[in-house]
N, C-alpha and C. Protein backbone atom coordinates (compact mmCIF):
# COMPACT_ATOMS: atom_id res chain seq x y z
N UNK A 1 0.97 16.27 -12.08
CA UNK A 1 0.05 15.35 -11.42
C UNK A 1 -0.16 15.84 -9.98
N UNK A 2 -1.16 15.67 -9.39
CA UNK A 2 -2.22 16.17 -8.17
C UNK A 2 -1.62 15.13 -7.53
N UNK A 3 -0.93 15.84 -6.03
CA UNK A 3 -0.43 14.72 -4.72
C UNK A 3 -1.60 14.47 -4.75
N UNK A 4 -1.77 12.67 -4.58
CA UNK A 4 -2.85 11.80 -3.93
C UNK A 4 -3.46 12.04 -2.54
N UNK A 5 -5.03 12.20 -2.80
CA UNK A 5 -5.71 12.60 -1.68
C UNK A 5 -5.70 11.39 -1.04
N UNK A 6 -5.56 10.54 0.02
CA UNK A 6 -5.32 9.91 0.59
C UNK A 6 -6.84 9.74 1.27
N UNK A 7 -7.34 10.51 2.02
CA UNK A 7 -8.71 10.26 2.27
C UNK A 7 -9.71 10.26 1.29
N UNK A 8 -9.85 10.18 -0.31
CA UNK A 8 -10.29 9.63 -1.20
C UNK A 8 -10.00 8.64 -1.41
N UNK A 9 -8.89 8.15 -1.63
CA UNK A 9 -8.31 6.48 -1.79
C UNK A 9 -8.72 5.62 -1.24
N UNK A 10 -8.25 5.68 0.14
CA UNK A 10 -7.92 4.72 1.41
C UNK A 10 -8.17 5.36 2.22
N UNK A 11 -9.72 5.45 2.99
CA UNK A 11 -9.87 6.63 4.14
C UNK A 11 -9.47 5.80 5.02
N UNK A 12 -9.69 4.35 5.59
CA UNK A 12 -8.61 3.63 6.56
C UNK A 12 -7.60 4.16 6.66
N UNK A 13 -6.81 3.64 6.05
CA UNK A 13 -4.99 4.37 6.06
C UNK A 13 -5.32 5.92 6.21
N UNK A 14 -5.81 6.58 5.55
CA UNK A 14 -6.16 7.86 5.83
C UNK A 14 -6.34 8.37 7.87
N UNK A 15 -7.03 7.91 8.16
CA UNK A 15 -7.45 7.47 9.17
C UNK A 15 -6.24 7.67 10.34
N UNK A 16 -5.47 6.64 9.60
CA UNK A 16 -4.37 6.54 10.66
C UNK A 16 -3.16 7.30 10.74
N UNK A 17 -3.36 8.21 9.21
CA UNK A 17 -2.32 9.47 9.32
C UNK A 17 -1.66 9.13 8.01
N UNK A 18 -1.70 8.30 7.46
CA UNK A 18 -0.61 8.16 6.87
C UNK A 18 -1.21 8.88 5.22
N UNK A 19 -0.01 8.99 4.45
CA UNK A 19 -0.13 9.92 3.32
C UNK A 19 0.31 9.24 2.25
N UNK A 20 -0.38 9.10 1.04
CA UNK A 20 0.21 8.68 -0.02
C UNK A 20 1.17 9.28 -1.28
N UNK A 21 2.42 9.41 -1.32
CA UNK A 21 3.20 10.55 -2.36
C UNK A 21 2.84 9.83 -3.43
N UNK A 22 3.21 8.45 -4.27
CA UNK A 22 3.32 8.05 -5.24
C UNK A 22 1.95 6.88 -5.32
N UNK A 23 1.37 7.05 -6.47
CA UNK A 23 0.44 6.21 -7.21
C UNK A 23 0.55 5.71 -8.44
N UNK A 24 0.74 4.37 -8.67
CA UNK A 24 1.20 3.93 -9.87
C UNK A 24 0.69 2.52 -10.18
N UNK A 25 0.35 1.89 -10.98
CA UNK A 25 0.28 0.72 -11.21
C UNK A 25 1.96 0.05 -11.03
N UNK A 26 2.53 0.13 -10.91
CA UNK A 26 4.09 -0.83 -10.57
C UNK A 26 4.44 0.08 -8.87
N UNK A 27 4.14 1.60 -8.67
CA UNK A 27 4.54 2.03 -7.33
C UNK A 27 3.44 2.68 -6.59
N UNK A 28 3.60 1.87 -5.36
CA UNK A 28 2.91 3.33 -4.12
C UNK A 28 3.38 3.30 -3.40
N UNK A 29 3.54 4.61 -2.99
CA UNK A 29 4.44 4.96 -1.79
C UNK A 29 3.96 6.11 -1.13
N UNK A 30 4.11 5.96 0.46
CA UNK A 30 3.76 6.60 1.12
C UNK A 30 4.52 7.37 2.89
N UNK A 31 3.54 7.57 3.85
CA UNK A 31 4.35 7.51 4.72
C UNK A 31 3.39 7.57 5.81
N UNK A 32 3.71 7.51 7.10
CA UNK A 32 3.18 7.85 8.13
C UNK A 32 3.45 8.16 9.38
N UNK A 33 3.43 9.24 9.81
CA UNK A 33 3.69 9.87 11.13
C UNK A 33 3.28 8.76 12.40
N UNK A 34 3.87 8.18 12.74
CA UNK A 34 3.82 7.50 13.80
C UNK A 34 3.33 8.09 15.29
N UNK A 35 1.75 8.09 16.17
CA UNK A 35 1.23 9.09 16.58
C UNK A 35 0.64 7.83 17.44
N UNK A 36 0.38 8.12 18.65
CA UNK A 36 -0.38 7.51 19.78
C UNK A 36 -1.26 6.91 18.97
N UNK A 37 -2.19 7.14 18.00
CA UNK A 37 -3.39 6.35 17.45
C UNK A 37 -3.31 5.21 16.89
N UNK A 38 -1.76 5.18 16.36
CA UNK A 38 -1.77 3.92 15.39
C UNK A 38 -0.35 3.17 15.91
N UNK A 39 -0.62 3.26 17.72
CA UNK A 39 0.35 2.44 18.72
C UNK A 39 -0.30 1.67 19.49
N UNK A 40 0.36 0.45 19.92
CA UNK A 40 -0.16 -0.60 20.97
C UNK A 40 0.59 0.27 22.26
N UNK A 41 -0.46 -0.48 23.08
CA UNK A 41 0.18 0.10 24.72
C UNK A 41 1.73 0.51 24.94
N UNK A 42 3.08 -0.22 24.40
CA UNK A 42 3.57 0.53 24.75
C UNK A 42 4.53 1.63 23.65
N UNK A 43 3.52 2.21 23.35
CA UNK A 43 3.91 3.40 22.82
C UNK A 43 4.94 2.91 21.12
N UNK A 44 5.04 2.21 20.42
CA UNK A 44 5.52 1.65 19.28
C UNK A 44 4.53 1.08 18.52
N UNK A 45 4.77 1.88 16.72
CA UNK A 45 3.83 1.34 16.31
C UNK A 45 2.97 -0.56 16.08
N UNK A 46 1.95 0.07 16.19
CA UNK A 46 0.98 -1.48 15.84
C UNK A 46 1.74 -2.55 14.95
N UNK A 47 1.72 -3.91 15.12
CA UNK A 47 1.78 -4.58 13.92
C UNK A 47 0.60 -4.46 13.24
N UNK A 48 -0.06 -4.32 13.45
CA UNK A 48 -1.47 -4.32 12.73
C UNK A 48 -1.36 -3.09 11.77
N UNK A 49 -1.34 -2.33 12.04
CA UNK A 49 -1.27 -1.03 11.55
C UNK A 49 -0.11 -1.32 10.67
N UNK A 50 0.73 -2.03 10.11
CA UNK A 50 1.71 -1.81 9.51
C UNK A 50 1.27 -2.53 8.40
N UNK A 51 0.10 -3.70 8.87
CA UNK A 51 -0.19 -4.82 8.13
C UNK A 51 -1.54 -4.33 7.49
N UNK A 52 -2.24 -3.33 7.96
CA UNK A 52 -2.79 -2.15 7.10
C UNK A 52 -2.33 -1.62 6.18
N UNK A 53 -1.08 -1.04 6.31
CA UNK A 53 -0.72 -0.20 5.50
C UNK A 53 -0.12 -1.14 4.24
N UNK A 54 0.03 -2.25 4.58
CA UNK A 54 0.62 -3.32 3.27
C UNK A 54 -0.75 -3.56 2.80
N UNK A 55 -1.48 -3.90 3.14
CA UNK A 55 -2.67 -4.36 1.95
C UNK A 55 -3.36 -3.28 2.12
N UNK A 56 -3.53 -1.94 1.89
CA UNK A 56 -4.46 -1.18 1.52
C UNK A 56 -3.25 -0.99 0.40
N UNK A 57 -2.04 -0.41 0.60
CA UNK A 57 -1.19 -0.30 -0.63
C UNK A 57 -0.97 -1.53 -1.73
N UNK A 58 -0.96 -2.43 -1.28
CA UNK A 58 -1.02 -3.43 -2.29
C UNK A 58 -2.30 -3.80 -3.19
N UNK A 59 -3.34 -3.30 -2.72
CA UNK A 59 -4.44 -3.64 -2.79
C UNK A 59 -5.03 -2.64 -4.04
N UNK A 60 -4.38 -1.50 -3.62
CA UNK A 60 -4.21 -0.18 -4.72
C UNK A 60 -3.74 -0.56 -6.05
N UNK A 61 -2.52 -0.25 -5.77
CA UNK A 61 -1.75 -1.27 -6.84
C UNK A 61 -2.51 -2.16 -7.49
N UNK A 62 -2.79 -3.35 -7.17
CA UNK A 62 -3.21 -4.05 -8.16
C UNK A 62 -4.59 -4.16 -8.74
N UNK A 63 -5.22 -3.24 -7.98
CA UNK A 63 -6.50 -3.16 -8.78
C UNK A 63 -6.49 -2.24 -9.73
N UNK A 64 -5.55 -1.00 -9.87
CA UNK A 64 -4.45 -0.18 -11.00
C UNK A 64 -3.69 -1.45 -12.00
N UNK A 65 -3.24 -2.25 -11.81
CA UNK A 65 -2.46 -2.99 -12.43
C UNK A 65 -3.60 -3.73 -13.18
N UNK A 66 -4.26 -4.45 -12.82
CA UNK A 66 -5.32 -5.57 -13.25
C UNK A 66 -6.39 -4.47 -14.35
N UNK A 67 -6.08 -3.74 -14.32
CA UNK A 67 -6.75 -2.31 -15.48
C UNK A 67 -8.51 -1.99 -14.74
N UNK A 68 -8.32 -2.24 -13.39
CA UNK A 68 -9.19 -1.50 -12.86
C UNK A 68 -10.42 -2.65 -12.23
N UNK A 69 -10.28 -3.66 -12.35
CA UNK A 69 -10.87 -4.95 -11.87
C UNK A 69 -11.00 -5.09 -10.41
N UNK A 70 -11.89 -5.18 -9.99
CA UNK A 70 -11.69 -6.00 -9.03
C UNK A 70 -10.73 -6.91 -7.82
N UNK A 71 -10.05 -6.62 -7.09
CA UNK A 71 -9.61 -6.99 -6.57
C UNK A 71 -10.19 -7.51 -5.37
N UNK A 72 -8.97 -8.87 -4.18
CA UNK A 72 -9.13 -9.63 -3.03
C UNK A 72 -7.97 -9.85 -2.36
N UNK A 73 -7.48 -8.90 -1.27
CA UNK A 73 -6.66 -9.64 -0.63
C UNK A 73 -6.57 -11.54 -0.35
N UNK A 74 -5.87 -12.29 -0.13
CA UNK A 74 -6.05 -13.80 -0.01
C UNK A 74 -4.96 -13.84 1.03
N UNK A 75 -3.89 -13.69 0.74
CA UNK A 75 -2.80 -14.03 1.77
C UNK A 75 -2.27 -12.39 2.05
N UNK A 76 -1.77 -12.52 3.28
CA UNK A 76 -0.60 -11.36 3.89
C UNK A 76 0.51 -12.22 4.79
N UNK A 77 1.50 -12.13 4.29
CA UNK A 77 2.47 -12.58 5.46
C UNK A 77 3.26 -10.98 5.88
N UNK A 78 3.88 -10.91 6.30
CA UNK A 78 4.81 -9.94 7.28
C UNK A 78 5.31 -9.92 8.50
N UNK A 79 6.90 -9.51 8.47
CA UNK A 79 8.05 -9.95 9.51
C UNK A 79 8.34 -8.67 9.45
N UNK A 80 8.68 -8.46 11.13
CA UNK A 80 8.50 -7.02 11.48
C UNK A 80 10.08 -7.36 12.25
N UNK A 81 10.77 -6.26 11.89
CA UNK A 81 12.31 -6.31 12.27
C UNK A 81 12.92 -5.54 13.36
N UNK A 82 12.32 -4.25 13.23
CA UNK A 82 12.41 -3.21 14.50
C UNK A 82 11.29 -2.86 14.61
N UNK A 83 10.89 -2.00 15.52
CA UNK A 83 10.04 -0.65 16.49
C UNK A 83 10.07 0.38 15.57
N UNK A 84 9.35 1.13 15.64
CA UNK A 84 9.19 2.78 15.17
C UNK A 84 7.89 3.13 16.45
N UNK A 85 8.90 3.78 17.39
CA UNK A 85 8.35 4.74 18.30
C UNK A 85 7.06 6.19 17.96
N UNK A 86 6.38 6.52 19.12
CA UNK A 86 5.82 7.52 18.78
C UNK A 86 6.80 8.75 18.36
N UNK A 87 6.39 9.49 17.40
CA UNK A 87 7.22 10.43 16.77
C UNK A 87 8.22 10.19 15.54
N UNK A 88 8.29 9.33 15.33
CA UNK A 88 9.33 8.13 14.26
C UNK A 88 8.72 8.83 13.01
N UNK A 89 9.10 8.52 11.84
CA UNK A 89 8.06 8.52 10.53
C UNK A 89 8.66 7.87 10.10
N UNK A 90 7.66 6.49 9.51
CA UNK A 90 7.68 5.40 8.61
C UNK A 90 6.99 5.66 6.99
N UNK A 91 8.25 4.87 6.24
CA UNK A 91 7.72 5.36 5.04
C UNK A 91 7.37 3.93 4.81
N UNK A 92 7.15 3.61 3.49
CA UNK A 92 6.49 2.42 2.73
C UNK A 92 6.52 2.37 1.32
N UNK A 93 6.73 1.21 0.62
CA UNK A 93 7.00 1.34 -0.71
C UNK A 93 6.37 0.01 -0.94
N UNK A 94 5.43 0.02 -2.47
CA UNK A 94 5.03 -1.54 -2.67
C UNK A 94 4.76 -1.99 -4.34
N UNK A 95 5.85 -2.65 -3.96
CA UNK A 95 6.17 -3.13 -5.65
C UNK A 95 5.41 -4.38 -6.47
N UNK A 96 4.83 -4.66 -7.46
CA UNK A 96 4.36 -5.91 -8.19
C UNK A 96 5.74 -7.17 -8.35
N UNK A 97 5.66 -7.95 -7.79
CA UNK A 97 6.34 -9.36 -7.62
C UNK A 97 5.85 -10.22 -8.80
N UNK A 98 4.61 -10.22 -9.11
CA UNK A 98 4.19 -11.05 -9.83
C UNK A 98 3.12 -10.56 -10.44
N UNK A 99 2.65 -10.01 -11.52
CA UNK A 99 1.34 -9.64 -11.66
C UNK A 99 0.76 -10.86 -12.92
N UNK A 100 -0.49 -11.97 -12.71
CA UNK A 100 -0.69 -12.27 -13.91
C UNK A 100 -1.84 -12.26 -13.94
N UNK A 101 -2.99 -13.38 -14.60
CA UNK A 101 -4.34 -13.02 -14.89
C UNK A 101 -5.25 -12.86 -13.68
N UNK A 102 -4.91 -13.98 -12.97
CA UNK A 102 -6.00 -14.41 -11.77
C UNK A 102 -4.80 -13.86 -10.48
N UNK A 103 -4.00 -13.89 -10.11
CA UNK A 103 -3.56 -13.41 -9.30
C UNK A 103 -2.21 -12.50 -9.17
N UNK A 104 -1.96 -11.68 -8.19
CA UNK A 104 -0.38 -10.42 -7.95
C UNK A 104 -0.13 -11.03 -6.94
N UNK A 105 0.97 -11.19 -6.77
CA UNK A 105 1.85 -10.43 -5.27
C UNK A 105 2.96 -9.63 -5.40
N UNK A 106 2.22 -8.62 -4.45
CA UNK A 106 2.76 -7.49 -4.31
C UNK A 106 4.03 -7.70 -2.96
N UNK A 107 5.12 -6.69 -2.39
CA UNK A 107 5.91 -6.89 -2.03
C UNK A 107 5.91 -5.16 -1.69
N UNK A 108 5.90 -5.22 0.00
CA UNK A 108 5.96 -3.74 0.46
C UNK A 108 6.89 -3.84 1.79
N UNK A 109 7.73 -2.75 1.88
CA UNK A 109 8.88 -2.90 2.52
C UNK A 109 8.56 -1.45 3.44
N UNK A 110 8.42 -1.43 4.98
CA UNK A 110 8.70 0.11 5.57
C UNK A 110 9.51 -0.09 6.02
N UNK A 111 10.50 1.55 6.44
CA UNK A 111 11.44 2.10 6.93
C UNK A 111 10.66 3.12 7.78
N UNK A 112 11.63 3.15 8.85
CA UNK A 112 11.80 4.27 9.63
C UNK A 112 12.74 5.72 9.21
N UNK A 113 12.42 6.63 9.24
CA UNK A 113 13.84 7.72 9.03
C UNK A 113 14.59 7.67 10.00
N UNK A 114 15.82 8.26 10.19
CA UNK A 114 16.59 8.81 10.75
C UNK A 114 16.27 10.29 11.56
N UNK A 115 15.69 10.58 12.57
CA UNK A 115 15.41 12.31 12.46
C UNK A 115 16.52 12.81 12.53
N UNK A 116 17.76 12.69 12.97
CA UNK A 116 18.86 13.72 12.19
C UNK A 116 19.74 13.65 10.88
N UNK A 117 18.83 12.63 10.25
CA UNK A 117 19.45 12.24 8.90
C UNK A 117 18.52 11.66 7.91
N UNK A 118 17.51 12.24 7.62
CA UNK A 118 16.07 11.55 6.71
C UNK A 118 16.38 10.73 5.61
N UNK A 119 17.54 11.06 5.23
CA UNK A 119 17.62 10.14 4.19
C UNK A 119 18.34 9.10 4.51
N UNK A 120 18.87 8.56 5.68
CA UNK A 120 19.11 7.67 6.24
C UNK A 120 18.04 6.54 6.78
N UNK A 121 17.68 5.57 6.47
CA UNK A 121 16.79 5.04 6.93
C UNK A 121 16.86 3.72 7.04
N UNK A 122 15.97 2.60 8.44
CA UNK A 122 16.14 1.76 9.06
C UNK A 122 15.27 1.08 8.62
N UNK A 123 15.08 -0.43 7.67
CA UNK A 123 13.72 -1.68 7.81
C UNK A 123 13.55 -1.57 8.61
N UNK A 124 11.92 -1.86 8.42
CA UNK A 124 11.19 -2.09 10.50
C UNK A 124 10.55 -3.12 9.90
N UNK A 125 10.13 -3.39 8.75
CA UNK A 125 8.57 -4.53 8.40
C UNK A 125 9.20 -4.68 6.95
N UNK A 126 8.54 -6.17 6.55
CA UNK A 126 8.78 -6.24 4.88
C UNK A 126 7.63 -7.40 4.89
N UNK A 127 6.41 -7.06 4.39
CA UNK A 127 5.20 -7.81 3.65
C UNK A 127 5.10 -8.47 1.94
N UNK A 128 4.81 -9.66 2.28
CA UNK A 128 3.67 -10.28 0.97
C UNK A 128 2.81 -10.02 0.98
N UNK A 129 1.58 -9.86 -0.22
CA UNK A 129 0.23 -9.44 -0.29
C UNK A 129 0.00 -10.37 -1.67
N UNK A 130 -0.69 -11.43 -1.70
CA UNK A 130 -1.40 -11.79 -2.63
C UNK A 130 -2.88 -11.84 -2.77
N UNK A 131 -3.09 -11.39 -3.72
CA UNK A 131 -4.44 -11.10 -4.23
C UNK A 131 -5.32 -11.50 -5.61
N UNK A 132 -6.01 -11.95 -5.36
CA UNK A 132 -6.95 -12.25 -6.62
C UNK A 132 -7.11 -11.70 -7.23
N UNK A 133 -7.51 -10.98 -8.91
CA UNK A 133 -7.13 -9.80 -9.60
C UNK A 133 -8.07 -9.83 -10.58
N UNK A 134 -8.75 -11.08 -11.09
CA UNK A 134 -10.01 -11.18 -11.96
C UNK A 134 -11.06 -11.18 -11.94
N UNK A 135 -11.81 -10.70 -10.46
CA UNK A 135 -12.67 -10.64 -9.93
C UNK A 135 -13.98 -8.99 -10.79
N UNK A 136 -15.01 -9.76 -10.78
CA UNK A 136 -15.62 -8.72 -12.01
C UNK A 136 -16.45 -7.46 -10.97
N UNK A 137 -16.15 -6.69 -11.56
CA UNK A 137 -17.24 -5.08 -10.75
C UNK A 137 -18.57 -5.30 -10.62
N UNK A 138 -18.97 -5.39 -9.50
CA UNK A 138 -20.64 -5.07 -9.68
C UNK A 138 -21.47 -3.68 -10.02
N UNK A 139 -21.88 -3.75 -10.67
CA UNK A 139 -22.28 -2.74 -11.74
C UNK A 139 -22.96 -1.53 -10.83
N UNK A 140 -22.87 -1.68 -9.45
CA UNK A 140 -23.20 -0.70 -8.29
C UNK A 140 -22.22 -0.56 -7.94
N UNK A 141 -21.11 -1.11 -8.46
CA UNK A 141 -19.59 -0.40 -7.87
C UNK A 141 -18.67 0.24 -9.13
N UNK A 142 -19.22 0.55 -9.74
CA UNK A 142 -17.93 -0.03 -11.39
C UNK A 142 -17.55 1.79 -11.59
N UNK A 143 -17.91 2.48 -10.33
CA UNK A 143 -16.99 3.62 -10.34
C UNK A 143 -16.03 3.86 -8.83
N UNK A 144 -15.73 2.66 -8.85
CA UNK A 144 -14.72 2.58 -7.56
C UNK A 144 -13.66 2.46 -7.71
N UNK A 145 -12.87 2.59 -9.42
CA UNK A 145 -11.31 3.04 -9.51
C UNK A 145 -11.15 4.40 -10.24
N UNK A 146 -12.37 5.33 -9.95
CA UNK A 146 -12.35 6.37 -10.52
C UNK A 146 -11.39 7.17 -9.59
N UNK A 147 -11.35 7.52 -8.30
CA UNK A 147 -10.35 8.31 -7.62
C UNK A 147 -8.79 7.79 -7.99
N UNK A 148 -8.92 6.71 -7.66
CA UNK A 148 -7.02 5.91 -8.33
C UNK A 148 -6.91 6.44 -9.50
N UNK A 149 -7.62 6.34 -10.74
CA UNK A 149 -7.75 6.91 -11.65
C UNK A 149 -7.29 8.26 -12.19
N UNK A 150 -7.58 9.38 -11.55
CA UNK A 150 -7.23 10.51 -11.53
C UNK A 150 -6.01 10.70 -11.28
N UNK A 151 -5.41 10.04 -9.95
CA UNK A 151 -3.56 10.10 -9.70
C UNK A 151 -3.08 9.27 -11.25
N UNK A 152 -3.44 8.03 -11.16
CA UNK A 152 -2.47 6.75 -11.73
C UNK A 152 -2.93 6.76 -13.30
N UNK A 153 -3.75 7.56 -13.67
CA UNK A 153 -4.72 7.91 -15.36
C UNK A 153 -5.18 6.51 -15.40
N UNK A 154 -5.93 6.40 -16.82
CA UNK A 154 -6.54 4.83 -17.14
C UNK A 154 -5.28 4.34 -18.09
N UNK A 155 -4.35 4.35 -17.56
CA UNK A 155 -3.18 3.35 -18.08
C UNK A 155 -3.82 2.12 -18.35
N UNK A 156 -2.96 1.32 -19.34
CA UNK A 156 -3.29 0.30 -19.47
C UNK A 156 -2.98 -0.84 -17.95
N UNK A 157 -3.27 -1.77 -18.20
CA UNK A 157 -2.44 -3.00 -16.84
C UNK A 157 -1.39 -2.66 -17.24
N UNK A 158 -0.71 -3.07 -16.18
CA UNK A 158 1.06 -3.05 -16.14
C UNK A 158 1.03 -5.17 -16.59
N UNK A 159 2.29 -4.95 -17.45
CA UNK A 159 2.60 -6.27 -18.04
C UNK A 159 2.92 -7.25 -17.26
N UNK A 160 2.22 -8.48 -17.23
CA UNK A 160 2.43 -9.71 -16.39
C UNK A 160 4.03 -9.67 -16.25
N UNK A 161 4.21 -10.07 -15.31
CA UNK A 161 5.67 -10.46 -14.67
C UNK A 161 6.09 -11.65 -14.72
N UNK A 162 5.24 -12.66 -14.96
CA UNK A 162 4.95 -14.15 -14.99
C UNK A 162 4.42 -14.31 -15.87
N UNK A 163 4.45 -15.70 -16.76
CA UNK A 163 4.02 -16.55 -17.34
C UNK A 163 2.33 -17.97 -16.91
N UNK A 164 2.59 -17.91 -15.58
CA UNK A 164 2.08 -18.71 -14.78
C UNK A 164 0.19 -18.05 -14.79
């Protein structure tokens, strides 16, 4: 499988540096170089930017999960725990919590690395993302999970998690 072009996906997130390794209907994961562009004045990344990077990844996800439908962000919550400085690299991971007909929440957690120990790594942020999921393609869009597609194949939906 072809690392995910990231500026095909999500040219936002793209945008801000960050890179996507894993595409999946249940995983995406990614990372991002933490760089003056995607910092508030003093020099530590954005909350905003973090709260980007949760709903463009969640947002992925479940429009992969929902078998290619339509998706709506609705809610984002996120509690940001530490800093990640310029130069830092933050990774990100975002899992299905709930996937059923009409709505997901997704659940995305970043870390900071360690730079003398990468596989050591620090929470900085942990997001909710719920989203609407039955929402129908307009037939001027209905090739807009073709790039996801190519990483994540036309899998089927990933199986409700819920009953509800």
């Amino acid at each position: 499988m072809a690392k995910p072009d990231t500026a095909e996906l999500d040219p936002v997130l793209h945008a801000m540096g960050f890179e996507l390794d894993t595409v999946s209907p249940s995983l995406l994961a990614g990372r991002l170089p933490v760089t003056a562009r995607c910092c508030q004045p003093f020099r530590v990344l954005h909350g905003g930017v973090s709260a980007l990077v949760s709903e463009g990844l969640a947002s992925m996800g479940a429009h992969m999960a929902s078998g290619y439908r339509r998706v709506a962000g609705v809610h984002l919550s996120i509690s940001h725990f530490r800093s990640a400085a310029v130069g830092d690299l933050v990774h990100a991971r975002a899992v299905p919590v709930h996937v059923g007909r009409s709505t997901q929440v997704w659940e995305v957690k970043l870390w900071k690395a360690d730079p003398g120990s990468p596989e050591k790594k620090t929470q900085i942020a942990e997001s909710r993302v719920t989203l609407l999921c039955n929402l129908p393609v307009p037939d001027n869009l209905h090739h807009a999970g073709d790039a996801l597609k190519k990483y994540a194949g036309p899998a089927a939906p990933a199986p409700p998690t819920s009953k509800l």
